[in-house]
Protein backbone atom coordinates (compact mmCIF):
# COMPACT_ATOMS: atom_id res chain seq x y z
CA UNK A 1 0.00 0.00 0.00
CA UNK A 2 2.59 2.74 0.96
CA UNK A 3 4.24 2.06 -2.26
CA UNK A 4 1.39 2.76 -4.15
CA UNK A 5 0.79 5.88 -2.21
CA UNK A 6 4.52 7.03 -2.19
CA UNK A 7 4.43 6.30 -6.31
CA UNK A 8 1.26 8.36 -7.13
CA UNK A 9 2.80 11.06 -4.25
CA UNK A 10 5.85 11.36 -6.86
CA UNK A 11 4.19 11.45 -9.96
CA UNK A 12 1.45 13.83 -8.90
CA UNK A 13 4.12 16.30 -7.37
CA UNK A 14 6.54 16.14 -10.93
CA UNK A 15 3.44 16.73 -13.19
CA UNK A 16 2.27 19.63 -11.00
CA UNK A 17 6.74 20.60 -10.52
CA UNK A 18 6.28 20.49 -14.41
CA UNK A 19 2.85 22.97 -14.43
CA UNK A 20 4.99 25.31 -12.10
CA UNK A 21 7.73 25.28 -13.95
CA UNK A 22 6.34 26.01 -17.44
CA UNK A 23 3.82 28.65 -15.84
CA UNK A 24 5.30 30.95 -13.42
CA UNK A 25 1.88 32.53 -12.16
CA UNK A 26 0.43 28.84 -10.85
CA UNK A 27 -0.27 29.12 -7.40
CA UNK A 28 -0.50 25.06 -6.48
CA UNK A 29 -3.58 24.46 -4.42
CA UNK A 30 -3.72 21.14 -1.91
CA UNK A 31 -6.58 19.76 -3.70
CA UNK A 32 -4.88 20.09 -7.65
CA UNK A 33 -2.12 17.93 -6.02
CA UNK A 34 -4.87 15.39 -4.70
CA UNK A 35 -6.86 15.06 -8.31
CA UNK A 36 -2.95 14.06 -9.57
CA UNK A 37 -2.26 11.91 -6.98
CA UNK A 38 -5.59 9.79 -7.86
CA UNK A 39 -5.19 10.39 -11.27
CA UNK A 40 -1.84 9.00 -11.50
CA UNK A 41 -3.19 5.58 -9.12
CA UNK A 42 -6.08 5.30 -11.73
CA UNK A 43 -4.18 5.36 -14.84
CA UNK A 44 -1.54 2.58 -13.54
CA UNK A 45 -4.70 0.61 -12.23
CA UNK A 46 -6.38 1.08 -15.15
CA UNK A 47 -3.39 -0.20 -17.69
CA UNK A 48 -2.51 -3.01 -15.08
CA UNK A 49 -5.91 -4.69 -15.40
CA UNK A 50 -7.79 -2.83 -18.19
CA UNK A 51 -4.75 -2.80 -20.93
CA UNK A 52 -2.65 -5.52 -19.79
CA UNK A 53 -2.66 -7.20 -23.03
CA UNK A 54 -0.77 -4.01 -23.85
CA UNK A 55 1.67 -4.18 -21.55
CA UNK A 56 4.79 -5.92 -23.76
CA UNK A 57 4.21 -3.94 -26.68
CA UNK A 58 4.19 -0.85 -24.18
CA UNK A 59 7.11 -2.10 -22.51
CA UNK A 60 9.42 -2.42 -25.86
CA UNK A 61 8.25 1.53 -26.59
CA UNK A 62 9.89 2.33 -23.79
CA UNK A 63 13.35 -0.30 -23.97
CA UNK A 64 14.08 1.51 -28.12
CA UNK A 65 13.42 4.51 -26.30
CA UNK A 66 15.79 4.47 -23.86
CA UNK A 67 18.38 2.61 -25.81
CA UNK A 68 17.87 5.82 -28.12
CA UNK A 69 18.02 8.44 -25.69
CA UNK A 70 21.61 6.61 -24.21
CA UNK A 71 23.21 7.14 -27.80
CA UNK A 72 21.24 10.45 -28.31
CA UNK A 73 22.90 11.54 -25.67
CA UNK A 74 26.40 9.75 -25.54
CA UNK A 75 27.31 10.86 -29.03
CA UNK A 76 27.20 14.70 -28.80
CA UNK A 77 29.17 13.89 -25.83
CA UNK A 78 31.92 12.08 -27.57
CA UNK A 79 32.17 13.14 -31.17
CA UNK A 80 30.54 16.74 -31.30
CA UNK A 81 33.30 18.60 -28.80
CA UNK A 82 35.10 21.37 -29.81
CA UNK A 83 38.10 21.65 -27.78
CA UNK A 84 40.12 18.66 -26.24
CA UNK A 85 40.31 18.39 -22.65
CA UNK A 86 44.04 18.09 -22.24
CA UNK A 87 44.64 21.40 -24.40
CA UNK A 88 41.59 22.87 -22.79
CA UNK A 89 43.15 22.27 -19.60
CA UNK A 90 46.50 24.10 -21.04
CA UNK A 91 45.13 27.01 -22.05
CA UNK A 92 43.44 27.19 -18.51
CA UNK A 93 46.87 27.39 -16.75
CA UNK A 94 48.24 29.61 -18.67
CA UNK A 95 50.88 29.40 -21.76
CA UNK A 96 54.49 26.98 -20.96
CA UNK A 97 52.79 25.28 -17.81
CA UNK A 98 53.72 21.49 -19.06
CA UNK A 99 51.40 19.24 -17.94
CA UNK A 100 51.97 15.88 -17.01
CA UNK A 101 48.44 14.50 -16.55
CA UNK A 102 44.93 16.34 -16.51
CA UNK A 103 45.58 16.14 -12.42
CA UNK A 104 48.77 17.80 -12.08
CA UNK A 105 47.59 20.95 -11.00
CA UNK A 106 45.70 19.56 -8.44
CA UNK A 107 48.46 17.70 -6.58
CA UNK A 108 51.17 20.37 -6.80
C-alpha cells in the first residue's frame, strides 16, 4: 500500500513541478495535487488490469526509447566537442605550464 501511495505522491508532485515550472503565475492548491495523486493511481490501475494485453508492446516503446536516448545523448558527448580536454586544460593554466596528466595541478 505505501508504495502505491509514495508512487502516485511522486508522480502527482513532478506533473504539477512540471505545471509550475512552465507557468510561473500557478499558485498550487492542496486539492490540484490530490486530483494528480488519484489520477496518477487510476491510470496505472487502469493499464494493469484494463490494458494488460498491452503491456509488452508498451514495454518495448519504452526499452528503443531508452536505448535511443543513451546514444542520443552519448554521441554529442563524444564526437561533437570542440576543444580537447588536455589542451583545454592548457590554455586554462596559462601558456608553458607542461602538464603531465589532466591532475597535475591539483596535486602540486
Amino acid at each position: 500500500m505505501a508504495i502505491l501511495a509514495g508512487g502516485g505522491y511522486i508522480c502527482g508532485t513532478q506533473i504539477e513541478a512540471v505545471i509550475q515550472l512552465n507557468n510561473p503565475d500557478y499558485v498550487p492548491q492542496r486539492w490540484e495535487g490530490t486530483l494528480l495523486f488519484w489520477a496518477a493511481i487510476v491510470f496505472a490501475v487502469l493499464i494493469n488490469t484494463v490494458f494488460g494485453k498491452l503491456l509488452p508492446p508498451i514495454e518495448a516503446l519504452m526499452l528503443v526509447i531508452h536505448v535511443l536516448g543513451f546514444f542520443a545523448v552519448l554521441v554529442p558527448l563524444v564526437y561533437v566537442r570542440s576543444v580537447p580536454y588536455i589542451s583545454h586544460m592548457t590554455s586554462l593554466l596559462g601558456a608553458g605550464h607542461p602538464l603531465e596528466s589532466p591532475h597535475s595541478p591539483i596535486m602540486n
